[in-house]
C-alpha atoms as a PDB file:
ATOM      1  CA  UNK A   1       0.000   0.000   0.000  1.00  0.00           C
ATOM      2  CA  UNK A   2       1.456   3.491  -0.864  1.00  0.00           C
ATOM      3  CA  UNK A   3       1.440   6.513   1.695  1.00  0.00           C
ATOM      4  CA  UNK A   4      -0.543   9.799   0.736  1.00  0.00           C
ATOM      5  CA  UNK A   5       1.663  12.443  -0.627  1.00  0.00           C
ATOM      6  CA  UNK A   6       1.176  14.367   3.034  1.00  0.00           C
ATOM      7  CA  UNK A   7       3.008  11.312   5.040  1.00  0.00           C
ATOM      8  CA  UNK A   8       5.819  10.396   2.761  1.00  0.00           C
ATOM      9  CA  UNK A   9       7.023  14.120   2.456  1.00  0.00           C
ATOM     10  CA  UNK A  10       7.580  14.501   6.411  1.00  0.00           C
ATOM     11  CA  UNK A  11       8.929  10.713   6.446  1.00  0.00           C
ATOM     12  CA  UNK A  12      11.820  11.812   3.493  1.00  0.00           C
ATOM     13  CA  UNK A  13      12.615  14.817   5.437  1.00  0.00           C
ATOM     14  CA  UNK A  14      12.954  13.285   8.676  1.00  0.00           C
ATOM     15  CA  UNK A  15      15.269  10.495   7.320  1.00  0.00           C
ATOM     16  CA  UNK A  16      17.203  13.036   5.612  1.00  0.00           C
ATOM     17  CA  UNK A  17      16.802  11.735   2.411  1.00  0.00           C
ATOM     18  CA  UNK A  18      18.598  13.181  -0.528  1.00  0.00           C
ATOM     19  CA  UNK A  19      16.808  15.999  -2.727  1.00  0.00           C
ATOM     20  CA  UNK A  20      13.248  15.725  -0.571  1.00  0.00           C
ATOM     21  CA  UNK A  21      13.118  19.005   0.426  1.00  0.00           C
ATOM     22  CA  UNK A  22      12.662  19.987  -3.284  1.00  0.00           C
ATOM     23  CA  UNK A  23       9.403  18.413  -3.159  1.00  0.00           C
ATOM     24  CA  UNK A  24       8.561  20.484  -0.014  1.00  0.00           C
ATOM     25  CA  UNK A  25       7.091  23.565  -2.676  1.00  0.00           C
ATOM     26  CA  UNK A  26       5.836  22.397  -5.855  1.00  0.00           C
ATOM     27  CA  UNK A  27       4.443  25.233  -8.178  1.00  0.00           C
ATOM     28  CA  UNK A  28       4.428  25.813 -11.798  1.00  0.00           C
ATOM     29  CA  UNK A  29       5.657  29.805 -11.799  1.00  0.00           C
ATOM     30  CA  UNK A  30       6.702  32.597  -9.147  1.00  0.00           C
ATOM     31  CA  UNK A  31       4.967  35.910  -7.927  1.00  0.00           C
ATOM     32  CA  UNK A  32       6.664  38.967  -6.713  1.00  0.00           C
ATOM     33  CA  UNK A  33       4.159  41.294  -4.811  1.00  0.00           C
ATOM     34  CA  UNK A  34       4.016  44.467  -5.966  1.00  0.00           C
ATOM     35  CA  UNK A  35       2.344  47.524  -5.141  1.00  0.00           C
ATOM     36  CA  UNK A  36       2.484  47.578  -1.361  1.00  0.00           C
ATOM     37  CA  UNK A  37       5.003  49.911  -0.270  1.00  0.00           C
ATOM     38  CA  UNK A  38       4.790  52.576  -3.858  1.00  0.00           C
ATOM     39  CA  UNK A  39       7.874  54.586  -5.023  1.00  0.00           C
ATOM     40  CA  UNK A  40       6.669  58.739  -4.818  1.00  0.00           C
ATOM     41  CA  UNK A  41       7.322  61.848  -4.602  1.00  0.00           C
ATOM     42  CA  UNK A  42       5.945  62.968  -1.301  1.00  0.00           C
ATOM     43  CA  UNK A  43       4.654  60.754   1.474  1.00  0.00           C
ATOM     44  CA  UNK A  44       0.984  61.547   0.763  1.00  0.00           C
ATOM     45  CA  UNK A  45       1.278  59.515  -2.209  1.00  0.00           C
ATOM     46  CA  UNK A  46       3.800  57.218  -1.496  1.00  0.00           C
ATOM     47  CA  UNK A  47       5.612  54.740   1.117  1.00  0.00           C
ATOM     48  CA  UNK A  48       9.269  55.464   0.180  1.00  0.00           C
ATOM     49  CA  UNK A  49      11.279  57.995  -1.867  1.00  0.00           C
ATOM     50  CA  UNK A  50      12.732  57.195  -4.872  1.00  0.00           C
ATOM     51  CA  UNK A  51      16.533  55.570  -3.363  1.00  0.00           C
ATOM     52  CA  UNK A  52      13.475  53.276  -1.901  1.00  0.00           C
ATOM     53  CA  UNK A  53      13.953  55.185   1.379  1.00  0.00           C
ATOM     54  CA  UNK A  54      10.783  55.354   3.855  1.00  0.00           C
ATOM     55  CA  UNK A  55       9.307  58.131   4.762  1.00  0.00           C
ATOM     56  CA  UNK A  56       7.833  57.509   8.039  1.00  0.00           C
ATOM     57  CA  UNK A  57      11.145  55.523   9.372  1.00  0.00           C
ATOM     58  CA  UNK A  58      14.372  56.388   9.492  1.00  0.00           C
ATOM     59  CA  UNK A  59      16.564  54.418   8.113  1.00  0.00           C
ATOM     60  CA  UNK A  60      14.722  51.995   6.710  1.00  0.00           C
ATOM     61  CA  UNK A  61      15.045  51.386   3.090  1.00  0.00           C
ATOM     62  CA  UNK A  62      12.539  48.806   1.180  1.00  0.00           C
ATOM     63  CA  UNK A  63      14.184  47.379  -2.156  1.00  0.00           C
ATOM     64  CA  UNK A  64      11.687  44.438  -3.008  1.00  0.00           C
ATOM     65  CA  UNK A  65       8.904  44.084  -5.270  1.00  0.00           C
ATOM     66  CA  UNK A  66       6.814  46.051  -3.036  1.00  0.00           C
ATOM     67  CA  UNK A  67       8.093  49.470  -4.539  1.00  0.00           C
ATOM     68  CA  UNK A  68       7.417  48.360  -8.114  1.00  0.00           C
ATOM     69  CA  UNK A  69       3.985  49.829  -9.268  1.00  0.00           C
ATOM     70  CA  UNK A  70       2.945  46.999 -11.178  1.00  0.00           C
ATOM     71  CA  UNK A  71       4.078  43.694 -12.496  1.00  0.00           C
ATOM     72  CA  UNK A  72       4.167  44.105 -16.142  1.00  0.00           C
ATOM     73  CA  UNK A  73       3.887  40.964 -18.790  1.00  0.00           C
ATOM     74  CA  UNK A  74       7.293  39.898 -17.899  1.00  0.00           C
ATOM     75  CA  UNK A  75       9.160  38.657 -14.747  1.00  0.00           C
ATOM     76  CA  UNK A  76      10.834  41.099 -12.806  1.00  0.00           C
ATOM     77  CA  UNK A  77      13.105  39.383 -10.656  1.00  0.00           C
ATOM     78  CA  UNK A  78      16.484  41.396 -12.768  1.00  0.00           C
ATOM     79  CA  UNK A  79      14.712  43.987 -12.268  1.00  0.00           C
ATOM     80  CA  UNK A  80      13.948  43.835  -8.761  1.00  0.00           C
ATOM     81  CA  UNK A  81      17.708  42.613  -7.847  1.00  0.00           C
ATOM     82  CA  UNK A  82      19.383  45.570  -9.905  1.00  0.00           C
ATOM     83  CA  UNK A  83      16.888  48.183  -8.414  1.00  0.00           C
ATOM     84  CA  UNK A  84      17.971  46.564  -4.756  1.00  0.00           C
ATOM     85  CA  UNK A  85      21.948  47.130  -6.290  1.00  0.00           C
ATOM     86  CA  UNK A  86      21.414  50.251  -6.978  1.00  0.00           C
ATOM     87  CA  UNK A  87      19.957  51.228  -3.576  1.00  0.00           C
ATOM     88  CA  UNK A  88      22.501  49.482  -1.790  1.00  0.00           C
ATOM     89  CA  UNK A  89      24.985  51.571  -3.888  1.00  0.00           C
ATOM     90  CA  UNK A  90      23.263  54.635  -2.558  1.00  0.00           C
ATOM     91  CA  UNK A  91      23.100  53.278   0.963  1.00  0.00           C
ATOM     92  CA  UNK A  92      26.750  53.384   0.752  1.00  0.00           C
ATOM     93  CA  UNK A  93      27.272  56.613  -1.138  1.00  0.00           C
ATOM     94  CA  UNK A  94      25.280  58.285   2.436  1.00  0.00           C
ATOM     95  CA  UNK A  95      26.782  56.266   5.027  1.00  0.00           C
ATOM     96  CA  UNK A  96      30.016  57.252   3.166  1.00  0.00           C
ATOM     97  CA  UNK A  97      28.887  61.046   3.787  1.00  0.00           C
ATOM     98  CA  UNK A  98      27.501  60.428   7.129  1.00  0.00           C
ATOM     99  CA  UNK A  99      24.287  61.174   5.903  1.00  0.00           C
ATOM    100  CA  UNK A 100      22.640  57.875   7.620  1.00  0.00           C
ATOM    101  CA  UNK A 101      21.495  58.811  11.214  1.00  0.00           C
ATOM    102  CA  UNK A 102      22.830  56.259  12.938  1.00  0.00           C
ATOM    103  CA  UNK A 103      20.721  53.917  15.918  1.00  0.00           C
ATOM    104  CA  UNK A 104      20.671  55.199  19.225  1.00  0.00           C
END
């Protein structure tokens, strides 16, 4: 008699068996929320500036899918990791300048 799907997973993962944690997500594409946390030009339209800064936080900087307005007909995971770059680059570029209040 075979085991449901449901029993065998947890019994493969407890033995440690080889490659079963692959099986632990099985989907057919990806999804990047977007739209949550907009990119703006003041903070009564907007979550974060455009270096993906907040502005209700300091120093907190969101460079995810969130700040994308919408997912277009593509995926936008390049675009998503070279947007994150390029805020990390900027991070830098104001820490460098001391322009990043620091935690108390």
């Amino acid at each position: 008699m075979e085991l449901p799907r449901q029993q065998v997973l947890p019994r493969r993962l407890r033995d440690h068996e080889p490659g079963a944690a692959a099986h632990l997500f099985e989907t057919t594409g990806t999804a990047h929320l977007m739209g949550s946390c907009p990119t703006g030009f003041s903070p009564d339209d907007s979550v974060v500036d455009a270096d993906g800064r907040a502005w209700s936080c300091d120093n907190l900087w969101i460079c995810d899918g969130s700040i994308m307005p919408t997912g277009g007909g593509v995926n936008l995971s390049l675009t998503i990791m070279a947007n994150a770059a390029r805020i990390a680059d900027r991070i830098r570029a104001l820490a460098t300048r001391s322009e990043v209040a620091r935690a108390a």
